[in-house]
PDB file of N, CA and C in Angstrom:
ATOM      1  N   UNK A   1       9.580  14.109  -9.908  1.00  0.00           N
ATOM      2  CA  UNK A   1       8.469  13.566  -9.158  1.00  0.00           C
ATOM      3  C   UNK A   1       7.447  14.693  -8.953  1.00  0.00           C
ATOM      4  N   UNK A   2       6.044  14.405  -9.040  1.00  0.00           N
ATOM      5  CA  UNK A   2       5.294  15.474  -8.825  1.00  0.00           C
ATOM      6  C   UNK A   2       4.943  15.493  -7.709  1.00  0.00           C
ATOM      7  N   UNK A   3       4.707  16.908  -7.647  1.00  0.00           N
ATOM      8  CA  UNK A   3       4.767  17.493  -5.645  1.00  0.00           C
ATOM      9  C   UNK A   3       2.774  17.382  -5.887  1.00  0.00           C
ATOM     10  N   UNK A   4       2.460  17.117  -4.481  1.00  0.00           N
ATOM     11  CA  UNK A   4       1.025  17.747  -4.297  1.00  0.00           C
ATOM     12  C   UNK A   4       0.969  17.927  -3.245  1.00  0.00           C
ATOM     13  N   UNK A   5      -0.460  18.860  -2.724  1.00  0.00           N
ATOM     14  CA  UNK A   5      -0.659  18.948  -1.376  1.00  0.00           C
ATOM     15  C   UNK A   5      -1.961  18.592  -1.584  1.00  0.00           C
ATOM     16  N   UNK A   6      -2.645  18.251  -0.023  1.00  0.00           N
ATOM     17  CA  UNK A   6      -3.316  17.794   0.463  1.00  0.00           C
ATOM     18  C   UNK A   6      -3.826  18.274   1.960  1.00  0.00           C
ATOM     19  N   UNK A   7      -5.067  18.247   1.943  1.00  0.00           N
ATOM     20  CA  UNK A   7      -5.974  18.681   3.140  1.00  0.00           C
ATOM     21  C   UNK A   7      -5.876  17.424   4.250  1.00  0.00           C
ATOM     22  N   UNK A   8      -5.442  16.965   5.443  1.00  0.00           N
ATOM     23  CA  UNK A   8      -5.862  16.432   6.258  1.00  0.00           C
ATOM     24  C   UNK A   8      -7.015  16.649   7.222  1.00  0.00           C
ATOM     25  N   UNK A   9      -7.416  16.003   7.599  1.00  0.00           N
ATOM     26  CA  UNK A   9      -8.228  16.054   9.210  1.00  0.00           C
ATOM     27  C   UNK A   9      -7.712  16.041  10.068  1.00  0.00           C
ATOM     28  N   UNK A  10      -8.078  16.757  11.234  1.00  0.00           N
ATOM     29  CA  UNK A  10      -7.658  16.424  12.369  1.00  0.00           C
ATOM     30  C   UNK A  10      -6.561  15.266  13.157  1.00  0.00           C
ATOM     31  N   UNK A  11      -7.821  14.668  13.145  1.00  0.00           N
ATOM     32  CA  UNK A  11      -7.385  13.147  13.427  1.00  0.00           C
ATOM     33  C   UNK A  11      -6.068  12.266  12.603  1.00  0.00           C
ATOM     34  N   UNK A  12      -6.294  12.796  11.204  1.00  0.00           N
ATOM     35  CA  UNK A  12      -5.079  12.063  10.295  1.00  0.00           C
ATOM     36  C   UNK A  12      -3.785  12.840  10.289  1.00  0.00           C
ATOM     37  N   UNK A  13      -4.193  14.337  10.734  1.00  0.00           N
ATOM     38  CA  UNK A  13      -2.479  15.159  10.625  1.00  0.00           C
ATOM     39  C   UNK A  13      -1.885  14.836  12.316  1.00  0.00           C
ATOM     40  N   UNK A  14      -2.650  14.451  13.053  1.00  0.00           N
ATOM     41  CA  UNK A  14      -1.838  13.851  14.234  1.00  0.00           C
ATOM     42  C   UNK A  14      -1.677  12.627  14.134  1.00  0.00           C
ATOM     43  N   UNK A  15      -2.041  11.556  13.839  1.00  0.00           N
ATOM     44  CA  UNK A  15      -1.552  10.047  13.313  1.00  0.00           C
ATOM     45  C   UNK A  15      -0.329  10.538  12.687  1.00  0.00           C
ATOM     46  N   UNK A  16      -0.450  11.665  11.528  1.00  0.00           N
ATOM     47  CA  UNK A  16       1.287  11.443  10.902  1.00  0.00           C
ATOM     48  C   UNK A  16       2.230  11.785  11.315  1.00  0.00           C
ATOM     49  N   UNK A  17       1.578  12.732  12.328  1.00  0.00           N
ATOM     50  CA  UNK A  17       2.421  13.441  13.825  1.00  0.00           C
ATOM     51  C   UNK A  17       3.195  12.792  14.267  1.00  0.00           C
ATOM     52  N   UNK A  18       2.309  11.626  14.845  1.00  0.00           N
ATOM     53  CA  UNK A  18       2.696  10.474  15.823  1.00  0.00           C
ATOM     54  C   UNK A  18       3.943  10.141  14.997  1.00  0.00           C
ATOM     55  N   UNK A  19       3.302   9.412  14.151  1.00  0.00           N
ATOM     56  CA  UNK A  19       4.294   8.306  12.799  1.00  0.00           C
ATOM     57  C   UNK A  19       5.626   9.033  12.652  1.00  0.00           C
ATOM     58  N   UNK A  20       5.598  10.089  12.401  1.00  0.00           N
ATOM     59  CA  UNK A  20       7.141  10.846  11.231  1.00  0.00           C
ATOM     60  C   UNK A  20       7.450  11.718  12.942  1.00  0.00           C
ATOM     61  N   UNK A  21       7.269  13.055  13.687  1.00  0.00           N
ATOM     62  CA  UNK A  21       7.692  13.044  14.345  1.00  0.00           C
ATOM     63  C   UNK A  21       8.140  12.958  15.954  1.00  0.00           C
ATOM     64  N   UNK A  22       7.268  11.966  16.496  1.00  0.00           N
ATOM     65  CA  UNK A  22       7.176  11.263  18.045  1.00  0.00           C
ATOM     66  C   UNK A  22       7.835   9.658  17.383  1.00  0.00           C
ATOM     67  N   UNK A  23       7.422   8.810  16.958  1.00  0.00           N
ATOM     68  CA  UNK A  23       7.766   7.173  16.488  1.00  0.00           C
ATOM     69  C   UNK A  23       8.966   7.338  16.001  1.00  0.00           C
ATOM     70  N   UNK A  24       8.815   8.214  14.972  1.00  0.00           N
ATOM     71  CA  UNK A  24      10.510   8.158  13.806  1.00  0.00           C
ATOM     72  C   UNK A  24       9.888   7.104  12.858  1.00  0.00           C
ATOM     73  N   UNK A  25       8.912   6.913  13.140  1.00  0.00           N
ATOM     74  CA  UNK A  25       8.834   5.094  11.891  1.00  0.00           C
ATOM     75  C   UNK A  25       9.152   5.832  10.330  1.00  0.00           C
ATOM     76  N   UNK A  26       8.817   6.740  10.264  1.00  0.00           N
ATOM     77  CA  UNK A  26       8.715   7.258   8.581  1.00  0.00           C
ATOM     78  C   UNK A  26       9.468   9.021   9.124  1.00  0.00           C
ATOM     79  N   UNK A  27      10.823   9.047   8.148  1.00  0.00           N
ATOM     80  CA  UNK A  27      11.287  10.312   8.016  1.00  0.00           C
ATOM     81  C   UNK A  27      10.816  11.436   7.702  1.00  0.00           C
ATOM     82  N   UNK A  28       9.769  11.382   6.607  1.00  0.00           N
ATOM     83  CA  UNK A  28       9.241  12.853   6.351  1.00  0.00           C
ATOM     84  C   UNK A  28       7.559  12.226   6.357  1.00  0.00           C
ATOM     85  N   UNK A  29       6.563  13.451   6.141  1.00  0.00           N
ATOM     86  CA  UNK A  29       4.956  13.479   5.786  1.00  0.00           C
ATOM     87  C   UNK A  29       4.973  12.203   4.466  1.00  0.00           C
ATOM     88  N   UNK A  30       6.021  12.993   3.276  1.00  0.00           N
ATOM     89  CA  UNK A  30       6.089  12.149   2.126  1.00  0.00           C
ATOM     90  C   UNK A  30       5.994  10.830   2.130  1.00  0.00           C
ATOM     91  N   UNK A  31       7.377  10.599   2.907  1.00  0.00           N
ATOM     92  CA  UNK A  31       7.224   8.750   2.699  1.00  0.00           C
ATOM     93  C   UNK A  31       6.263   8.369   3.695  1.00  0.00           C
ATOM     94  N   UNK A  32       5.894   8.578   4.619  1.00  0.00           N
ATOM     95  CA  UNK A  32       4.470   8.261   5.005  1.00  0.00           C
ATOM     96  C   UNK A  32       3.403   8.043   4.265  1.00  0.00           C
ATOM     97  N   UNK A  33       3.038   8.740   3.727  1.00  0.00           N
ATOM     98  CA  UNK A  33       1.832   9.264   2.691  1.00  0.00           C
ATOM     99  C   UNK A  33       2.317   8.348   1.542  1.00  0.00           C
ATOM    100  N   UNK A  34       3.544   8.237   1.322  1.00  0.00           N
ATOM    101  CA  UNK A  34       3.825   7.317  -0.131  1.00  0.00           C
ATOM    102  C   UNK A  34       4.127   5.523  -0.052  1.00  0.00           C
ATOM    103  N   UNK A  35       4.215   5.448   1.490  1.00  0.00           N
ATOM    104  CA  UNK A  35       4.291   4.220   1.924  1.00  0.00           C
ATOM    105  C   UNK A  35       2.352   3.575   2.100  1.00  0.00           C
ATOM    106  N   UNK A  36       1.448   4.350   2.670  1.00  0.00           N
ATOM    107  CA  UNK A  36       0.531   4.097   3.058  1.00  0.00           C
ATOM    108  C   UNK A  36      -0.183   4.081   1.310  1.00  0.00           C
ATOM    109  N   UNK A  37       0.199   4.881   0.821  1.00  0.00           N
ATOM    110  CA  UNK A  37      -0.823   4.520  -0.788  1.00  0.00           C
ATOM    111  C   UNK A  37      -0.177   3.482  -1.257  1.00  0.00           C
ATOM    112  N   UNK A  38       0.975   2.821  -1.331  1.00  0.00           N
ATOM    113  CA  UNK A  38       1.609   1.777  -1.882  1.00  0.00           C
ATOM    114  C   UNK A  38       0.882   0.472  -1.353  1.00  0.00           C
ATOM    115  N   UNK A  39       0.543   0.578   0.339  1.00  0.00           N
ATOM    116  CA  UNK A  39       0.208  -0.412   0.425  1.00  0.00           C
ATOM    117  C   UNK A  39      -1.720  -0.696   0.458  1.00  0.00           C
ATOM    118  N   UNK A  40      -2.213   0.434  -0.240  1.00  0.00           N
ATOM    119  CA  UNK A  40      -3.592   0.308  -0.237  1.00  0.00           C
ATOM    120  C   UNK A  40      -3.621   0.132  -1.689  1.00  0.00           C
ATOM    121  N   UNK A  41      -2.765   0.161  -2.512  1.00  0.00           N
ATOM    122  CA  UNK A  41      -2.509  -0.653  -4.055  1.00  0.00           C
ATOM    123  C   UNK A  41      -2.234  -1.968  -3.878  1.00  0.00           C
ATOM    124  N   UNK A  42      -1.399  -2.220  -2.930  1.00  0.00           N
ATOM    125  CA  UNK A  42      -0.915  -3.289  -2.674  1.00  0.00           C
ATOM    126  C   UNK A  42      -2.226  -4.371  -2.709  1.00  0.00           C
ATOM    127  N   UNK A  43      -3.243  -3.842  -1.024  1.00  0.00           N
ATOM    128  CA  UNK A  43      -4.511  -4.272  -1.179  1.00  0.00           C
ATOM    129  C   UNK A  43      -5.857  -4.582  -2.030  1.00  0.00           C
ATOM    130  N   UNK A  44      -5.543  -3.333  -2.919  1.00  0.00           N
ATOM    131  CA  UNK A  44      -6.755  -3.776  -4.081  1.00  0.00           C
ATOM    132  C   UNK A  44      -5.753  -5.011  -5.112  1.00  0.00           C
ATOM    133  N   UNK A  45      -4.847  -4.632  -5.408  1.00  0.00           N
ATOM    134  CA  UNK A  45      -4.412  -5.816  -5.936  1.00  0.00           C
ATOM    135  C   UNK A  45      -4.888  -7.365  -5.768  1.00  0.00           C
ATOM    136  N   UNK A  46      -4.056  -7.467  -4.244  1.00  0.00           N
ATOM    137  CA  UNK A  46      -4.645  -8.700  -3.495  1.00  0.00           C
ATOM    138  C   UNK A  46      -6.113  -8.972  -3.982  1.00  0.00           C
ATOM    139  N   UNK A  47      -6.880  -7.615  -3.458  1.00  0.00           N
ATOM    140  CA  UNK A  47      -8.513  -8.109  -3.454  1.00  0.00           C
ATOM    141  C   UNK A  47      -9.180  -8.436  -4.999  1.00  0.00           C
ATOM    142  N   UNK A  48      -8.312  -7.636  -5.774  1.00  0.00           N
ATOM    143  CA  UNK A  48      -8.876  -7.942  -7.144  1.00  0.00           C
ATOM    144  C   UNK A  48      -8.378  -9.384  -7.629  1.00  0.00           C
ATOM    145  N   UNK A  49      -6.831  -9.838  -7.170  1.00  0.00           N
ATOM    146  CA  UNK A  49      -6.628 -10.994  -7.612  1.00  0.00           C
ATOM    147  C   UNK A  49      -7.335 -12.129  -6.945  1.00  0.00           C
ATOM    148  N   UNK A  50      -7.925 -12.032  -5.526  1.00  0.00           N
ATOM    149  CA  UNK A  50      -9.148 -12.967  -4.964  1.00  0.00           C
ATOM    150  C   UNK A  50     -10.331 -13.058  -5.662  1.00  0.00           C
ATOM    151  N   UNK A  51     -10.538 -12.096  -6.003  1.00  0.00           N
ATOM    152  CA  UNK A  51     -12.277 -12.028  -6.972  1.00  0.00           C
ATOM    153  C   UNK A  51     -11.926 -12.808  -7.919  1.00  0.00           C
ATOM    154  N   UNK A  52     -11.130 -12.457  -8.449  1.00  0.00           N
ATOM    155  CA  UNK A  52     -10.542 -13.266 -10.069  1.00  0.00           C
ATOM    156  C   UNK A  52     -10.068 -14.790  -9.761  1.00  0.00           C
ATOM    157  N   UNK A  53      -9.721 -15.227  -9.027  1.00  0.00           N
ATOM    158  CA  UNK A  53      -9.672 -16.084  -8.439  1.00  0.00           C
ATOM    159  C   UNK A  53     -10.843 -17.077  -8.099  1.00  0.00           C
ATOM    160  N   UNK A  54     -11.473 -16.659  -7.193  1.00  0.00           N
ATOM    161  CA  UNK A  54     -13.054 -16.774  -6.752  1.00  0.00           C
ATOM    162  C   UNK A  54     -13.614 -17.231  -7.843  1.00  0.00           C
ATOM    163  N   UNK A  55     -14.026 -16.198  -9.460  1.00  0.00           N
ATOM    164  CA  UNK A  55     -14.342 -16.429  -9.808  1.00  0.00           C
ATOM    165  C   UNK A  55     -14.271 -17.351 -11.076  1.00  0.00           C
ATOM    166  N   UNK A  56     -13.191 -17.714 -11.018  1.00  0.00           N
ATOM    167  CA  UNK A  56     -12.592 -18.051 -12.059  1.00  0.00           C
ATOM    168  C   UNK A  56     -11.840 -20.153 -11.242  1.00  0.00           C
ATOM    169  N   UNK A  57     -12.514 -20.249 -10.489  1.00  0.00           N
ATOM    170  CA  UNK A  57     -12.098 -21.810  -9.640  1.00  0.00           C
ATOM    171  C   UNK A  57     -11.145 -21.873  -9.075  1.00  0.00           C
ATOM    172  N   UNK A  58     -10.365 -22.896  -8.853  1.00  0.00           N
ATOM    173  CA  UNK A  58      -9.827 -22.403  -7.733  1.00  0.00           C
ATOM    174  C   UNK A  58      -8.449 -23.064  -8.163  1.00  0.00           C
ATOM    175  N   UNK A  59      -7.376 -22.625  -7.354  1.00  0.00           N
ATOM    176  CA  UNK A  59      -5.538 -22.749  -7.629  1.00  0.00           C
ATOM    177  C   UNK A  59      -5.810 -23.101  -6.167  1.00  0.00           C
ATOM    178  N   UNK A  60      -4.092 -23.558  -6.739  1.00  0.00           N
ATOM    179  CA  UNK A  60      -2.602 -23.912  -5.796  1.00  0.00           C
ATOM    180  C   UNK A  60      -2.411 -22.926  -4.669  1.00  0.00           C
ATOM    181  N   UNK A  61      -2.288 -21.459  -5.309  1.00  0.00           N
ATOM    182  CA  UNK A  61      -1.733 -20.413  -4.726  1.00  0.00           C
ATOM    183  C   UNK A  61      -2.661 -20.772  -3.054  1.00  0.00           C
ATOM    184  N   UNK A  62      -1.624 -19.817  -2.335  1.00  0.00           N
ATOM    185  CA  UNK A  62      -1.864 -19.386  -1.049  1.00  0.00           C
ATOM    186  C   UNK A  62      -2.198 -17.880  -1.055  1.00  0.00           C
ATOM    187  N   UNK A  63      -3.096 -17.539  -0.188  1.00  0.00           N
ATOM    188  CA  UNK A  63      -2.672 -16.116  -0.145  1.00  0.00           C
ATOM    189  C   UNK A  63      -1.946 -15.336  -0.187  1.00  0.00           C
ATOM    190  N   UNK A  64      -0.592 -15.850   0.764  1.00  0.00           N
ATOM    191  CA  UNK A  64       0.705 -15.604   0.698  1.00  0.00           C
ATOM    192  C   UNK A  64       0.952 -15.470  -0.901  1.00  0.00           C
ATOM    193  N   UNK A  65       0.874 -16.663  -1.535  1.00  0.00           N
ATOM    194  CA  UNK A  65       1.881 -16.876  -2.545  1.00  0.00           C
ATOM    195  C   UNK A  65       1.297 -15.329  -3.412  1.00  0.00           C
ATOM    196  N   UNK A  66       0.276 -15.196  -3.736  1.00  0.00           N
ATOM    197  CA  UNK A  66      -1.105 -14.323  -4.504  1.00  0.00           C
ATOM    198  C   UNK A  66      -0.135 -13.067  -3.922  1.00  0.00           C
ATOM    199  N   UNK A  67       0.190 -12.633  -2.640  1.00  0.00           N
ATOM    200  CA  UNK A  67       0.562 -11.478  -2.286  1.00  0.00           C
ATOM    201  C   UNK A  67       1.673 -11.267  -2.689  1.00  0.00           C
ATOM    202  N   UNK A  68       2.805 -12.700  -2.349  1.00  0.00           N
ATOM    203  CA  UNK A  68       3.877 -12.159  -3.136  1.00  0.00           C
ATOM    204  C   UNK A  68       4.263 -11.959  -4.592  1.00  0.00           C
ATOM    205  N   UNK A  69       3.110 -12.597  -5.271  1.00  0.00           N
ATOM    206  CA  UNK A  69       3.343 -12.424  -6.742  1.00  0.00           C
ATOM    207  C   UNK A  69       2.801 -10.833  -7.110  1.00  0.00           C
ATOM    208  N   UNK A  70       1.519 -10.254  -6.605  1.00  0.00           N
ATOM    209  CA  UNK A  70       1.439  -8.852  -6.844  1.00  0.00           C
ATOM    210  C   UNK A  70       2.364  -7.817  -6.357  1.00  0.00           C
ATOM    211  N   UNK A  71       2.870  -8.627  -5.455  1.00  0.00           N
ATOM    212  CA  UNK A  71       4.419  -7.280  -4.814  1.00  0.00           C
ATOM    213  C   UNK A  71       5.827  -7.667  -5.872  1.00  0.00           C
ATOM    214  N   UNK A  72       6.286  -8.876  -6.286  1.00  0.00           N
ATOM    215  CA  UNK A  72       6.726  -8.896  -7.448  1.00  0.00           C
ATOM    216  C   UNK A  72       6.557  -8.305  -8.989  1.00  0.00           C
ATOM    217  N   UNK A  73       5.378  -7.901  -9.117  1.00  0.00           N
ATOM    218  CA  UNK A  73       4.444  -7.684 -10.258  1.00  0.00           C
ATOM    219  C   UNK A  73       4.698  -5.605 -10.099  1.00  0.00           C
ATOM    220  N   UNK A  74       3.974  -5.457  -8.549  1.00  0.00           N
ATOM    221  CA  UNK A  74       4.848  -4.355  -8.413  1.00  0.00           C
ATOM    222  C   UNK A  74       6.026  -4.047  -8.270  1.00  0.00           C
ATOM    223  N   UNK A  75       6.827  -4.551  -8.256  1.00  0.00           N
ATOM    224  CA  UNK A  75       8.343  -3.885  -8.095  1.00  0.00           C
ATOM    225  C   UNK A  75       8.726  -3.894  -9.268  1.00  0.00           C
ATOM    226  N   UNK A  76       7.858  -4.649 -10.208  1.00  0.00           N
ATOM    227  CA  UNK A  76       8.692  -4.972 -11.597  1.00  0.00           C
ATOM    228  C   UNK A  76       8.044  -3.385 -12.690  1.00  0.00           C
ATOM    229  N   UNK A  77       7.062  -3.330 -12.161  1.00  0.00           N
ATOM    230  CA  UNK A  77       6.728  -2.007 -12.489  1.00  0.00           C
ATOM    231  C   UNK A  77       6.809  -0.486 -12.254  1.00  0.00           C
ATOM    232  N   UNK A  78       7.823  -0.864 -11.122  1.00  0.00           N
ATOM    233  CA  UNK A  78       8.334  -0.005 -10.199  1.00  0.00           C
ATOM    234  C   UNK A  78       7.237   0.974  -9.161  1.00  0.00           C
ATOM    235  N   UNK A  79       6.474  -0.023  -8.310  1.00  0.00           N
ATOM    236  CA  UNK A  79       5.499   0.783  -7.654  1.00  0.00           C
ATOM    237  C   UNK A  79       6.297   0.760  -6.484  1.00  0.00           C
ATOM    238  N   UNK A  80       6.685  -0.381  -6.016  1.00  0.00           N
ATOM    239  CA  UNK A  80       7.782  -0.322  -5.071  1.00  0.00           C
ATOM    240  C   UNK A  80       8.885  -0.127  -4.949  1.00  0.00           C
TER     241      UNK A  80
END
């Protein structure tokens, strides 16, 4: 896996503070940082499959359904 580093702000190296060690929600900086880009892929996904959608007339699907098929779509690609 490739390592990187990264510059925070202020404001964002105490949010991960909070998160990983005051909350416990996320064990290390990493899975923080690797949970939060997963799910802003997650989002353009969604948003790109609405445009395409949008533009293209209209389906069955639910939003729901649209979300769970791109989180299927990712896992099958192993983003998740």
């Amino acid at each position: 896996m490739p390592r990187q580093s990264i510059s925070l702000t202020d404001p964002s190296s105490e949010w991960l503070k909070q998160k990983v060690d005051i909350e416990g929600e996320y064990r290390s900086n990493s899975e923080a940082v690797n949970d939060l880009i997963r799910k802003a892929r997650e989002m353009e996904g969604i948003r790109a499959r609405l445009v395409q959608t949008e533009q293209g007339g209209f389906t069955d699907q639910t939003r729901e359904d649209i979300r769970a098929e791109i989180r299927k779509e990712m896992r099958r690609d192993g983003d998740l």
